[in-house]
C-alpha atoms as a PDB file:
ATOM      1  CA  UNK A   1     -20.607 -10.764   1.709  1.00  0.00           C
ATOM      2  CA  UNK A   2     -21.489  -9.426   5.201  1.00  0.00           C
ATOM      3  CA  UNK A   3     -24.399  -7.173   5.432  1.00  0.00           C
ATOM      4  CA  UNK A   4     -22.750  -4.041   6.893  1.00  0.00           C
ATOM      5  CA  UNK A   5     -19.316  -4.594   6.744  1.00  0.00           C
ATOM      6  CA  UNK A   6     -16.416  -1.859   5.855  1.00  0.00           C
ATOM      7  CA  UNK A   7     -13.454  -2.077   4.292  1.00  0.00           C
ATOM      8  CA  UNK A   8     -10.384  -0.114   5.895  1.00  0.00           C
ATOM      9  CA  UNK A   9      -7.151   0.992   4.216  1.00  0.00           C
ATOM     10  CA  UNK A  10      -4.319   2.441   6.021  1.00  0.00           C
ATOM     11  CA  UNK A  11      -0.923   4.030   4.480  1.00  0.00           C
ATOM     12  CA  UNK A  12       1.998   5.696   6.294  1.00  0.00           C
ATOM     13  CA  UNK A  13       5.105   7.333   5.615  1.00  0.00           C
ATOM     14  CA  UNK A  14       7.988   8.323   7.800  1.00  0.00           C
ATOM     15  CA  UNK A  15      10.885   9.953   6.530  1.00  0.00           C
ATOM     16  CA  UNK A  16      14.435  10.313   8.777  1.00  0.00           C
ATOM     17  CA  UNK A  17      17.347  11.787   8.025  1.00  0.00           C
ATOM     18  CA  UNK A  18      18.928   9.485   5.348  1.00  0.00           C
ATOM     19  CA  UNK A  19      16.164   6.734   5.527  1.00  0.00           C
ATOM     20  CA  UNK A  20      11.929   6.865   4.828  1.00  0.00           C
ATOM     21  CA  UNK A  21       9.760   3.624   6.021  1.00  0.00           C
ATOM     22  CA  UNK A  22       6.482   3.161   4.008  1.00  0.00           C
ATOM     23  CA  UNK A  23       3.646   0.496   4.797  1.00  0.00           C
ATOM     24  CA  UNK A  24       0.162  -0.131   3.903  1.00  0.00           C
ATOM     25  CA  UNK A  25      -2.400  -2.523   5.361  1.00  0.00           C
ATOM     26  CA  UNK A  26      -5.860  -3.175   4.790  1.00  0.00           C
ATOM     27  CA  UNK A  27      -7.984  -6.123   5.232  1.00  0.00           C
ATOM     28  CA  UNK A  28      -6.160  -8.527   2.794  1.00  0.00           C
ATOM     29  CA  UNK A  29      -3.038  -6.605   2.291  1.00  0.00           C
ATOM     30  CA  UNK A  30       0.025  -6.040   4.014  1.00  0.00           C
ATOM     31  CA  UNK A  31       3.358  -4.614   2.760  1.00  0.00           C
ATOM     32  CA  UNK A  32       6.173  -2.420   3.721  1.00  0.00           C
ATOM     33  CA  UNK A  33       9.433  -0.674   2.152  1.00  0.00           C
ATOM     34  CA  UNK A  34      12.756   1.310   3.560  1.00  0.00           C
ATOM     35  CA  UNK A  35      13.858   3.212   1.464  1.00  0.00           C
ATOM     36  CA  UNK A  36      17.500   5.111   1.928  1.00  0.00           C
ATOM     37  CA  UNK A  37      19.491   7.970   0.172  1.00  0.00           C
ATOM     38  CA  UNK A  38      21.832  10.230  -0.093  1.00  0.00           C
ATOM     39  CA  UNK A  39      19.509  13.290  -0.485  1.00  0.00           C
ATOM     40  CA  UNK A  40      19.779  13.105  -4.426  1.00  0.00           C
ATOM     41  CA  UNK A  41      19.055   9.668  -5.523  1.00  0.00           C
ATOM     42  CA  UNK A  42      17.997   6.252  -3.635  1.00  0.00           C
ATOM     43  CA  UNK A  43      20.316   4.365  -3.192  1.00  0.00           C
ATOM     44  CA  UNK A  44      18.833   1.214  -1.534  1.00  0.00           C
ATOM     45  CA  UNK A  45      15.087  -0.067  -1.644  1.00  0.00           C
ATOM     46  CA  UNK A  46      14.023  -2.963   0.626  1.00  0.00           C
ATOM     47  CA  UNK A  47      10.652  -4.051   0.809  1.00  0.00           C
ATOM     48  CA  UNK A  48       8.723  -6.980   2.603  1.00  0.00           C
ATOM     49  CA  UNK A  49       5.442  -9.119   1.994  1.00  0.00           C
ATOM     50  CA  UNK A  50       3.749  -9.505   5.535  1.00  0.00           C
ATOM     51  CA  UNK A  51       0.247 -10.428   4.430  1.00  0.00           C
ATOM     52  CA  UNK A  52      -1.034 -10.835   0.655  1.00  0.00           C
ATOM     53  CA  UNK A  53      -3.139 -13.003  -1.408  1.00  0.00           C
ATOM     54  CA  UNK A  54      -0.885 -15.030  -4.054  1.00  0.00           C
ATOM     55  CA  UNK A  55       2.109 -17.502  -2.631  1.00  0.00           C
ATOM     56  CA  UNK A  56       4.135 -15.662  -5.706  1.00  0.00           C
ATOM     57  CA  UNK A  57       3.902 -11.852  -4.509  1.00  0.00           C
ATOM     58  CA  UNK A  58       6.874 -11.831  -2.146  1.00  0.00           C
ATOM     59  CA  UNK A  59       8.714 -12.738  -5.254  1.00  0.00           C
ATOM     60  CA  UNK A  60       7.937  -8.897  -6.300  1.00  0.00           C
ATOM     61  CA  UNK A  61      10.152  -7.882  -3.712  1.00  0.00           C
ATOM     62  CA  UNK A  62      13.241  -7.817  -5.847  1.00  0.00           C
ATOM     63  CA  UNK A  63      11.703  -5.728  -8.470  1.00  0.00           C
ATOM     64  CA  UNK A  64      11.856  -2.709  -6.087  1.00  0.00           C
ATOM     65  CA  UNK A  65      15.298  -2.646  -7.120  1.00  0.00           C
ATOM     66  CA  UNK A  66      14.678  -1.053 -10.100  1.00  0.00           C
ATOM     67  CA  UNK A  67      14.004   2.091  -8.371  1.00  0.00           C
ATOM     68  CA  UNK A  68      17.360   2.191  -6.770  1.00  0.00           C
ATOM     69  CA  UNK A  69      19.429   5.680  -8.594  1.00  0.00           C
ATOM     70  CA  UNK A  70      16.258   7.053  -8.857  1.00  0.00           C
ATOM     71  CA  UNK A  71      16.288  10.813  -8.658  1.00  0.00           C
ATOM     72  CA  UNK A  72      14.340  12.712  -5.614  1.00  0.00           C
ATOM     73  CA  UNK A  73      14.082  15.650  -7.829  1.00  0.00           C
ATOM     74  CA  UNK A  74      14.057  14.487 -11.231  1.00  0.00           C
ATOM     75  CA  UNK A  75      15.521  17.062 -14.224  1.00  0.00           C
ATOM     76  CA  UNK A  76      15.227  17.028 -17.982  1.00  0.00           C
ATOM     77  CA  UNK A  77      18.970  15.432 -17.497  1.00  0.00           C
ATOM     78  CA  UNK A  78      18.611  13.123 -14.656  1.00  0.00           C
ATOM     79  CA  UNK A  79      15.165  11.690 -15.836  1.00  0.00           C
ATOM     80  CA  UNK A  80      12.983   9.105 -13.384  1.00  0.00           C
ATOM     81  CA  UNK A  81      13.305   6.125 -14.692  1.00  0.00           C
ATOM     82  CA  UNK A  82      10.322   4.892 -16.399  1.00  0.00           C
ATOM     83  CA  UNK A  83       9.372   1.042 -15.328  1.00  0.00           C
ATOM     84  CA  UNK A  84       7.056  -1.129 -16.508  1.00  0.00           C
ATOM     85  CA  UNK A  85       4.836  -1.019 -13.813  1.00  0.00           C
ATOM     86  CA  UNK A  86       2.624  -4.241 -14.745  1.00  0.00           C
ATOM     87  CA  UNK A  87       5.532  -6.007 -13.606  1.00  0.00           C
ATOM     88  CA  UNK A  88       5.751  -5.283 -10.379  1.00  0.00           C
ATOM     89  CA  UNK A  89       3.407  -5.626  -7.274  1.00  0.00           C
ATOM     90  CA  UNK A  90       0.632  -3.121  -7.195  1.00  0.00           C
ATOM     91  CA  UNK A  91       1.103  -2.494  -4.040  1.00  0.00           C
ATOM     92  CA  UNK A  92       4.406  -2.460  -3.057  1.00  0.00           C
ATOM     93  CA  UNK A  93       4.874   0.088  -6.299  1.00  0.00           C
ATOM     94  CA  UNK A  94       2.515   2.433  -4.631  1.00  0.00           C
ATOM     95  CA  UNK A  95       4.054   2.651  -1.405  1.00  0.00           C
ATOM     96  CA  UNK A  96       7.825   2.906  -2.754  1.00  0.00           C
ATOM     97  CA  UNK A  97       6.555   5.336  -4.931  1.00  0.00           C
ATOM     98  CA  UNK A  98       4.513   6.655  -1.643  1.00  0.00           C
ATOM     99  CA  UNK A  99       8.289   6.609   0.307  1.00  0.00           C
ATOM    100  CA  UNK A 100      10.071   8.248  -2.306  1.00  0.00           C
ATOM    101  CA  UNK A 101       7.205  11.391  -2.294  1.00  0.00           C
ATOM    102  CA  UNK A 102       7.301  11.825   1.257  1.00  0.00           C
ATOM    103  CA  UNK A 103      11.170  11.776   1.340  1.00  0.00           C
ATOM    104  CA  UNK A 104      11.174  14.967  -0.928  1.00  0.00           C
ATOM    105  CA  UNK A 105       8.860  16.681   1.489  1.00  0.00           C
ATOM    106  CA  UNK A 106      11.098  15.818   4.167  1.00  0.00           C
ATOM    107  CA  UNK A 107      13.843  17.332   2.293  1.00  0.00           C
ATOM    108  CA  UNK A 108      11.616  20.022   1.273  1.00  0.00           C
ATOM    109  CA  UNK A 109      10.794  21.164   5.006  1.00  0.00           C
ATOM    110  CA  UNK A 110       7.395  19.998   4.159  1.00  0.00           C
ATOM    111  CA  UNK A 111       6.832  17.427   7.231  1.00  0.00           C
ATOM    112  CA  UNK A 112       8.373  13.922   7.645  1.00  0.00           C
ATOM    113  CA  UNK A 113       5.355  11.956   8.158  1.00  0.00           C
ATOM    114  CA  UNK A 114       2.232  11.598   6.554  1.00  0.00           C
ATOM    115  CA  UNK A 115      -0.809   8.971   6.870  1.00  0.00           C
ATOM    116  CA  UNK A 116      -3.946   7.864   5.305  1.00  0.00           C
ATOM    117  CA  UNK A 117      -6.569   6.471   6.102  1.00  0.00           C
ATOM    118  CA  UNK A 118      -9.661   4.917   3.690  1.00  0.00           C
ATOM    119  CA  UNK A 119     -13.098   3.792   4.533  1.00  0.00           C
ATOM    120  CA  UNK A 120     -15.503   2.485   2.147  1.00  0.00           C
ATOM    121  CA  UNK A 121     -18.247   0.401   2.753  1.00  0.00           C
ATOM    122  CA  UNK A 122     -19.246  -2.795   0.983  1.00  0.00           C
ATOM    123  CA  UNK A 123     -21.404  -1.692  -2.391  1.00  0.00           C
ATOM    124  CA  UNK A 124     -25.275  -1.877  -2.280  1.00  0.00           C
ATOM    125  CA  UNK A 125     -26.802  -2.561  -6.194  1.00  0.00           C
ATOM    126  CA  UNK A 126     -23.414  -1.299  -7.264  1.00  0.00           C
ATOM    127  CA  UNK A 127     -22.832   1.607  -5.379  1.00  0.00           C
ATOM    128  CA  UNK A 128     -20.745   2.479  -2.805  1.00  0.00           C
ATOM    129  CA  UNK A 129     -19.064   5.247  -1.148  1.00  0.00           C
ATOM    130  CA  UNK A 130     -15.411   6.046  -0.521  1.00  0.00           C
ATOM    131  CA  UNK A 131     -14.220   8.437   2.483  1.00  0.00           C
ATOM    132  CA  UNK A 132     -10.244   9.576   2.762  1.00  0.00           C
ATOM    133  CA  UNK A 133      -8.479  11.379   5.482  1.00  0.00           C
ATOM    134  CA  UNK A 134      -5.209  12.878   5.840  1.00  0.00           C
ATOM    135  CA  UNK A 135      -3.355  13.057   9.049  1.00  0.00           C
ATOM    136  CA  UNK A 136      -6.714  13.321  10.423  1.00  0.00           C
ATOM    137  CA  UNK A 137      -8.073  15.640   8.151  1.00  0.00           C
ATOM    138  CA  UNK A 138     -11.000  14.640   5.995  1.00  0.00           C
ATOM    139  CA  UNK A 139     -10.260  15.138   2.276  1.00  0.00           C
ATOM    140  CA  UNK A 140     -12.773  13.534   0.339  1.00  0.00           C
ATOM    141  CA  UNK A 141     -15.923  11.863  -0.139  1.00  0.00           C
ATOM    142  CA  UNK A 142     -16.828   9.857  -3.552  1.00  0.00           C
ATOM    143  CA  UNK A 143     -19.734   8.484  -3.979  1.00  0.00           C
ATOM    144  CA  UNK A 144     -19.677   5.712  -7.040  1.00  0.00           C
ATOM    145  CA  UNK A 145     -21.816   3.767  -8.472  1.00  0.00           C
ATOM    146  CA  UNK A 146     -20.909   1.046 -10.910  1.00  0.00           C
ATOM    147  CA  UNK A 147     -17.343   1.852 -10.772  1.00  0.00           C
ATOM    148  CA  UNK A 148     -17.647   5.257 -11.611  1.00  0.00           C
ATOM    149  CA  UNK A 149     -17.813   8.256  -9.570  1.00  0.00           C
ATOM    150  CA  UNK A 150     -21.208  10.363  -9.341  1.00  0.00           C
ATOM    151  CA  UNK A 151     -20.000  12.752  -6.821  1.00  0.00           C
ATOM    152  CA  UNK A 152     -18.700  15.314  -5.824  1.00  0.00           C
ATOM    153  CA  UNK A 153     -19.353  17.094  -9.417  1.00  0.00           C
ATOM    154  CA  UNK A 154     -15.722  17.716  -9.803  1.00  0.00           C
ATOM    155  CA  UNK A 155     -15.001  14.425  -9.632  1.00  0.00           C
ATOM    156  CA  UNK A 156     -18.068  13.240 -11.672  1.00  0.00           C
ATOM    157  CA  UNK A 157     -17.389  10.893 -14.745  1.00  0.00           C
ATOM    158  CA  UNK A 158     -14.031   9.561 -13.564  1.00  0.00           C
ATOM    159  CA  UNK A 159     -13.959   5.644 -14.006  1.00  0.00           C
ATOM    160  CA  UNK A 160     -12.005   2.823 -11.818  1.00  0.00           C
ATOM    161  CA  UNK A 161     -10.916   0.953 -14.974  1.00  0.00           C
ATOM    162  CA  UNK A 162      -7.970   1.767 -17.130  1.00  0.00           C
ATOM    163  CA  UNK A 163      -5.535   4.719 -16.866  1.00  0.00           C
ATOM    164  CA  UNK A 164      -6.829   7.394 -14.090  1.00  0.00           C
ATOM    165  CA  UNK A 165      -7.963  10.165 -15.996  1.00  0.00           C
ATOM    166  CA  UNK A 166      -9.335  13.401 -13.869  1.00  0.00           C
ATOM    167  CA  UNK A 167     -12.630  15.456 -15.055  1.00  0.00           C
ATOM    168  CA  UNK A 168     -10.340  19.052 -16.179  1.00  0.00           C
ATOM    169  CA  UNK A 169     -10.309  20.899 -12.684  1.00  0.00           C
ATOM    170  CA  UNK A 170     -10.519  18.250 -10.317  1.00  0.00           C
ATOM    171  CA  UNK A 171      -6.678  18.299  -9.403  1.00  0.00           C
ATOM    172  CA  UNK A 172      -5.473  21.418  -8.064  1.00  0.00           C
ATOM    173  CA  UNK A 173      -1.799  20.129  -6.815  1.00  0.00           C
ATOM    174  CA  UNK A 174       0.733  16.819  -6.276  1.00  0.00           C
ATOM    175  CA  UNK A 175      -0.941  16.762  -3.335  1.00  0.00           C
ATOM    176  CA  UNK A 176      -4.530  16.708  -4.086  1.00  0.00           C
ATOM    177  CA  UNK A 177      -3.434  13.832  -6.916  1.00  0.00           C
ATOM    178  CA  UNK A 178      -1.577  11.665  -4.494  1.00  0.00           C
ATOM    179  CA  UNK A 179      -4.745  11.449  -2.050  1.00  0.00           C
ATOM    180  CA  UNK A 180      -7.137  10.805  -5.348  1.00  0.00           C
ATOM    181  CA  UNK A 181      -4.906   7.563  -6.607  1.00  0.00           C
ATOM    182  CA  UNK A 182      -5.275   7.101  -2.639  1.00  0.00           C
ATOM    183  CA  UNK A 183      -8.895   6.196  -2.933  1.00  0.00           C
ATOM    184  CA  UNK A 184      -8.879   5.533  -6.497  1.00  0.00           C
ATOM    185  CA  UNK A 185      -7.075   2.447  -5.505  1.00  0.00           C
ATOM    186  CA  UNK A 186      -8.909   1.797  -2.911  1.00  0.00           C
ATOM    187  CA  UNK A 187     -11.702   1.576  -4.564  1.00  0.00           C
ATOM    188  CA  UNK A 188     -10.260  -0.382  -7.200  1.00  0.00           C
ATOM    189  CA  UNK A 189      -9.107  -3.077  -4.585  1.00  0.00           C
ATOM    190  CA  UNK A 190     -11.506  -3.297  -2.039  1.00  0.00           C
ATOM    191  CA  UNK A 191     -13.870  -5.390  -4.140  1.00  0.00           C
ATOM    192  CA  UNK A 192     -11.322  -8.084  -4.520  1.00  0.00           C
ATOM    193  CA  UNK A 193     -12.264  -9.625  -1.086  1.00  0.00           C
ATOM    194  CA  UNK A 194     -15.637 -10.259  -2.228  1.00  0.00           C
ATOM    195  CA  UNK A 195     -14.738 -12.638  -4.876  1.00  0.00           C
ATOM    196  CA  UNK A 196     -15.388 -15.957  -5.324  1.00  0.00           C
ATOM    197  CA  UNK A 197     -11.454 -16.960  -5.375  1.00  0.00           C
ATOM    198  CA  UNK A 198     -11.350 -20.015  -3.386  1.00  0.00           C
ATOM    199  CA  UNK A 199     -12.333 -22.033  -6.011  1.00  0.00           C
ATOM    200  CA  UNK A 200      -9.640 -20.080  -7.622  1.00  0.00           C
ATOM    201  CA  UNK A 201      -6.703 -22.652  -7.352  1.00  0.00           C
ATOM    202  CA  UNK A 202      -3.928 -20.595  -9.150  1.00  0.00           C
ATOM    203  CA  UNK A 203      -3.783 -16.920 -10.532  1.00  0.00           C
ATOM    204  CA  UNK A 204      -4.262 -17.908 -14.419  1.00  0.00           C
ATOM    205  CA  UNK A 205      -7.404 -19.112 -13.502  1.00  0.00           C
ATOM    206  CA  UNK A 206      -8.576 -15.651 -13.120  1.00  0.00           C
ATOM    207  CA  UNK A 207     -10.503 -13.993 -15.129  1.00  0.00           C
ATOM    208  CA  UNK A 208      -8.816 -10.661 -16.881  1.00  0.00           C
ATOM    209  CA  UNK A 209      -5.874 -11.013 -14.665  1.00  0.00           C
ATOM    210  CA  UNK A 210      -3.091 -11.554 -17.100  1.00  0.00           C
ATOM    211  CA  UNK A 211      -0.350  -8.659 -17.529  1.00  0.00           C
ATOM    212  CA  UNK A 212      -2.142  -6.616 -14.588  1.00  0.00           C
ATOM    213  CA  UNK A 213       0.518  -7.077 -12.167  1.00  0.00           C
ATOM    214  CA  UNK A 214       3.552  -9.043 -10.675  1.00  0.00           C
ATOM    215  CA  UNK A 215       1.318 -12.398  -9.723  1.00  0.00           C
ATOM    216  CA  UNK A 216      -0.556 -11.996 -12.810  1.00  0.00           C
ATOM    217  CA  UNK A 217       2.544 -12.292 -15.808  1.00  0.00           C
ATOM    218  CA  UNK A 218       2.281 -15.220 -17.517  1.00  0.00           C
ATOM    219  CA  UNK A 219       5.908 -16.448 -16.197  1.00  0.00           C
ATOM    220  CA  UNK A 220       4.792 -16.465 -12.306  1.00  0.00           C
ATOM    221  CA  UNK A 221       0.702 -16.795 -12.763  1.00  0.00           C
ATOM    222  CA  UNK A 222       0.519 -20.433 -13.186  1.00  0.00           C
ATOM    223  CA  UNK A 223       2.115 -21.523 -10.486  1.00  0.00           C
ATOM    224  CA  UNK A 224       0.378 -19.101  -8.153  1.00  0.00           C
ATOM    225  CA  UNK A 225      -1.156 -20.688  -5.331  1.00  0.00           C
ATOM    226  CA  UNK A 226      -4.084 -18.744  -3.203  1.00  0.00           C
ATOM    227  CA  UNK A 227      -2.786 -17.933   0.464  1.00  0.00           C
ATOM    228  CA  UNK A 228      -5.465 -15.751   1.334  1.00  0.00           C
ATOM    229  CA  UNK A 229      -5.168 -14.430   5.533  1.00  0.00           C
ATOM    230  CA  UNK A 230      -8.239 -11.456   5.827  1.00  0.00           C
ATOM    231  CA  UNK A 231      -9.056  -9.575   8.364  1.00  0.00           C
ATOM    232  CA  UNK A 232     -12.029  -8.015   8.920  1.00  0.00           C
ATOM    233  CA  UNK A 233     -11.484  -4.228  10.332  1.00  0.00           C
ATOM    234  CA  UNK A 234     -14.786  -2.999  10.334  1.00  0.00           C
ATOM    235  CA  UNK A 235     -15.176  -2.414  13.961  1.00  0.00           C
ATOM    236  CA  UNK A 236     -11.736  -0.655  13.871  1.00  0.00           C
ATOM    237  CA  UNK A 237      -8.804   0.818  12.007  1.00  0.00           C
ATOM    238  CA  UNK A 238      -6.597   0.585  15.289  1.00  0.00           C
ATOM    239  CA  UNK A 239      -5.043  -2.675  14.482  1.00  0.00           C
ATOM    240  CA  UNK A 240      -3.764  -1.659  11.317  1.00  0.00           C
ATOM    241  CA  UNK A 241       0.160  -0.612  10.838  1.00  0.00           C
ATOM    242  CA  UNK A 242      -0.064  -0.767  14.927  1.00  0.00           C
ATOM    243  CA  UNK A 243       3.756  -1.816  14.467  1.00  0.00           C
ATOM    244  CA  UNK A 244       4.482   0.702  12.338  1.00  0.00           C
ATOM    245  CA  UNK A 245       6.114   3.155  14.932  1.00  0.00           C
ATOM    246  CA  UNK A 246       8.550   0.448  15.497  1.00  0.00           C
ATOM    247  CA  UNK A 247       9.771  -0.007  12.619  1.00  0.00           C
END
């Protein structure tokens, strides 16, 4: 680990008239989806694996199709389909998930783009401290320690591992959740890069991996090879998503 170093997530969404482009970057990962629809359902999800650990996650591309019908504005009769989400690519989940939220603003007359950006440094005697802005706006500031957060107070007691669950008050809207699980999975992630996993030779070989997502199911872990390409952004976020407004 490098004394000093920072770990940078970025996430974007742009939503057109029929179509919404998602991607997220950070210093290890690098995936992107278009999703298109007909302003009731999607009805085509394409995603694509530009940077990412495991030789096996572009394979989680396909998987994305699973979210094609899926309703923009889900009813007690036209349900969203409920998906085993273990199964797919953490990632690339988030950020169709992430295309699919900002395409109902869009419709909504609630803006057609939205971006995040994370910044955590790397964890000193186990803590650590997480920072989150929204189209420039800075939302929130965790401070953790042992994978739990210590503060703010209404955020106090929530833990990294398992299901999120939110201290009663800490949530006030869709909004305020979507940038939590923002840094909540940041925060989850970021320590991944300071593993040992070069001696790592294929994903079953890691510890408490199996079932946790697409790379990690016993059918595609074993023969899982390590393709690791990080970056280091500590210096600056500029270079991440700098394609994205071509897309």
């Amino acid at each position: 680990m490098t004394i000093g170093r920072f770990y940078r997530r970025k996430t974007i969404a742009e939503a057109r008239e029929f179509e919404t482009f998602a991607a997220m970057e950070d210093d290890f990962h690098h995936f992107a989806v278009r999703l298109r629809h007909d302003r009731k359902h999607v009805t085509e999800l394409t995603g694509k694996a530009v940077r990412f650990p495991w030789s096996t996650c572009p394979g989680a591309v396909a998987k994305l199709d699973e979210l094609i019908g899926a309703p923009l504005f889900p009813t007690a009769a036209d349900p969203a389909p409920k998906l085993r989400i273990a199964e797919h690519c953490t990632h690339l989940f988030d950020i169709a998930k992430f295309a699919i939220a900002q395409t109902v603003r869009a419709q909504s007359a609630q803006g057609n783009r939205r971006q995040y950006d994370i910044l955590i440094p790397d964890p000193v005697d186990g803590r650590t401290e997480g920072d989150l802005s929204r189209d420039g706006i800075h939302l929130f500031h965790w401070k953790a320690e042992n994978r739990i957060v210590v503060w703010p107070p209404a955020f106090a007691g929530h833990q990294f591992d398992g299901r999120a669950v939110w201290p009663p008050g800490s949530i006030e809207d869709a909004d305020a959740l979507e940038a939590a699980l923002m840094l909540r999975r940041a925060l989850v992630i970021f320590r991944g890069r300071m593993e040992d996993y070069p001696e790592v030779t294929s994903a079953d070989q890691v510890p408490g991996g199996f079932g946790t997502c697409f790379t990690y199911q016993p059918e595609n872990s074993a023969g899982s090879r390590w393709v690791m390409d990080e970056k280091n952004y500590s210096a600056s976020p500029d270079l991440l998503l700098a394609g994205f407004d071509a897309a």
